[in-house]
Protein backbone atom coordinates (compact mmCIF):
# COMPACT_ATOMS: atom_id res chain seq x y z
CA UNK A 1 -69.28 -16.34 1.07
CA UNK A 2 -67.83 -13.97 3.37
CA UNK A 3 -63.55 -13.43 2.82
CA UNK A 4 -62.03 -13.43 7.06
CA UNK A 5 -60.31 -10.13 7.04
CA UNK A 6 -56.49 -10.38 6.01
CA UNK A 7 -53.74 -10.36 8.74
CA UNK A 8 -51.46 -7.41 8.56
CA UNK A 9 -48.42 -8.52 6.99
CA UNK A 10 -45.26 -8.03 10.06
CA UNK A 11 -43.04 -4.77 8.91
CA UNK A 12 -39.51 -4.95 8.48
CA UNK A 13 -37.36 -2.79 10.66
CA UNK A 14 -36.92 0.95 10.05
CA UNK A 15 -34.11 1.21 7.50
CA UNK A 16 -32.08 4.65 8.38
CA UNK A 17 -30.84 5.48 5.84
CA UNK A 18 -34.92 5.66 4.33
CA UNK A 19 -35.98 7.41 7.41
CA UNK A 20 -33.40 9.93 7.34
CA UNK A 21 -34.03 10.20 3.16
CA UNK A 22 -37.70 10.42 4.11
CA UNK A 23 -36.74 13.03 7.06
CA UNK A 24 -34.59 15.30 4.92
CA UNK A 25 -37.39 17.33 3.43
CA UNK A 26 -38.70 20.00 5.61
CA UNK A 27 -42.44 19.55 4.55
CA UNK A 28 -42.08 16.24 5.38
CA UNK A 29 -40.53 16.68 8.66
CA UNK A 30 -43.45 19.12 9.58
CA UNK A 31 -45.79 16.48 8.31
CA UNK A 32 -43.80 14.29 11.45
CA UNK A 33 -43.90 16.85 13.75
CA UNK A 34 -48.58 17.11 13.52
CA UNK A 35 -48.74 13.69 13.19
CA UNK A 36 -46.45 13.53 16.77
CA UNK A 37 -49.63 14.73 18.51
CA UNK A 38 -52.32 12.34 16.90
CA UNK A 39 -53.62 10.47 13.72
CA UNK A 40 -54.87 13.61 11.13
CA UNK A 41 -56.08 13.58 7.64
CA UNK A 42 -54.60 13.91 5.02
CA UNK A 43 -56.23 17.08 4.03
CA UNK A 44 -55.58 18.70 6.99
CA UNK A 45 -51.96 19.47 5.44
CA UNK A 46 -53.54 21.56 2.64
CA UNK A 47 -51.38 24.55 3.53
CA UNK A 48 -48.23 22.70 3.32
CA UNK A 49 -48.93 21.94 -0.88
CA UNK A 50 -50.86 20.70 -3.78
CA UNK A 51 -52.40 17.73 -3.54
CA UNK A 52 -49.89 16.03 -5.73
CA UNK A 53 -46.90 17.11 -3.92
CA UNK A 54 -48.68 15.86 -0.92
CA UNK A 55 -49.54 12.57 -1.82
CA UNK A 56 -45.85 12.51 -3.16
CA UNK A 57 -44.11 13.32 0.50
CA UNK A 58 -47.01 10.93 2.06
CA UNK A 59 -46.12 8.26 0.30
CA UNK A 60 -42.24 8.45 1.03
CA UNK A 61 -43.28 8.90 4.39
CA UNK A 62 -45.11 5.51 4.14
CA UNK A 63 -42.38 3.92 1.80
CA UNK A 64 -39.33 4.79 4.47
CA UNK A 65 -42.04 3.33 7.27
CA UNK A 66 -42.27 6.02 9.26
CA UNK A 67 -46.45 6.85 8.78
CA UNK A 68 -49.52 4.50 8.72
CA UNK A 69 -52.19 5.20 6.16
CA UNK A 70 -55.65 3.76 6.62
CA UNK A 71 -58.86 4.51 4.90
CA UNK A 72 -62.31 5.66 7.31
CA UNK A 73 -65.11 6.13 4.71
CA UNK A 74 -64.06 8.49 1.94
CA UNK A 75 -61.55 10.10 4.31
CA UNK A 76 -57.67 8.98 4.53
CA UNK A 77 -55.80 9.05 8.07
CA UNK A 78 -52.31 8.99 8.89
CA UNK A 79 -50.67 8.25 12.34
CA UNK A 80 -46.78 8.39 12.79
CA UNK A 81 -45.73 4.72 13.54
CA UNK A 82 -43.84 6.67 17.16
CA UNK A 83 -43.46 3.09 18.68
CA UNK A 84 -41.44 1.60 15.83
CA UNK A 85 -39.26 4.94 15.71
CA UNK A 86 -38.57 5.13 19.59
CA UNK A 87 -37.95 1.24 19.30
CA UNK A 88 -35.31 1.27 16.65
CA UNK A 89 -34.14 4.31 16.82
CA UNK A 90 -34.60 6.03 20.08
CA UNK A 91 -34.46 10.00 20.57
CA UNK A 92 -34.45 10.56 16.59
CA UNK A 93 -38.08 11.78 16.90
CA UNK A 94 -37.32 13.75 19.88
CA UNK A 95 -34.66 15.69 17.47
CA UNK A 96 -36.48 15.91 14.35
CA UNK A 97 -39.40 17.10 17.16
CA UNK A 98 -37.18 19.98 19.09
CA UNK A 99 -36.25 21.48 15.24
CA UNK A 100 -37.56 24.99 15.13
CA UNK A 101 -40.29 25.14 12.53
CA UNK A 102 -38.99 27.45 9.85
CA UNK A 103 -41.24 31.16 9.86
CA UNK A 104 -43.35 31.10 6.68
């Protein structure tokens, strides 16, 4: 018997004071700033860490609600949920956005 795929479950609102926990750490902000342009995978951050301290700032990313996670074969995407920013907190992403990034 075949299971009918699973509704999303609705998302609460954007807490701030978990997006602006989440948006605190500057790897994390510049993980905001690519995602901004599109939906990118999550190895395409390699440069910004280990694995392990990647998956760590993804997942408070996806804890505070700010980032989408879904799987596409063996691969893992993530999008930045812009919508639900702009909508409950409009022109924070526009700030965290016009930041300089930091010279490495």
């Amino acid at each position: 018997m075949v299971k009918p795929p699973r509704k999303p479950l609705p998302r609460p609102p954007l807490d701030l004071t978990d997006v602006f926990d989440a948006l605190r750490d500057p790897i994390r902000r510049e993980i905001v700033r690519r995602l901004s342009v599109g939906e990118n995978l999550c190895s395409a951050f390699a440069d910004l860490g280990s694995p392990s301290g990647l998956s760590y700032h993804f997942a408070r990313l996806r804890s505070a609600g700010l980032t989408l996670t879904r799987k596409s074969g063996t691969c893992r995407l993530l999008s930045l949920r812009k919508e639900a920013l702009e909508a409950e907190y409009p022109g924070l992403l526009a700030c965290v956005l016009k930041e300089e990034t930091p010279a490495r």
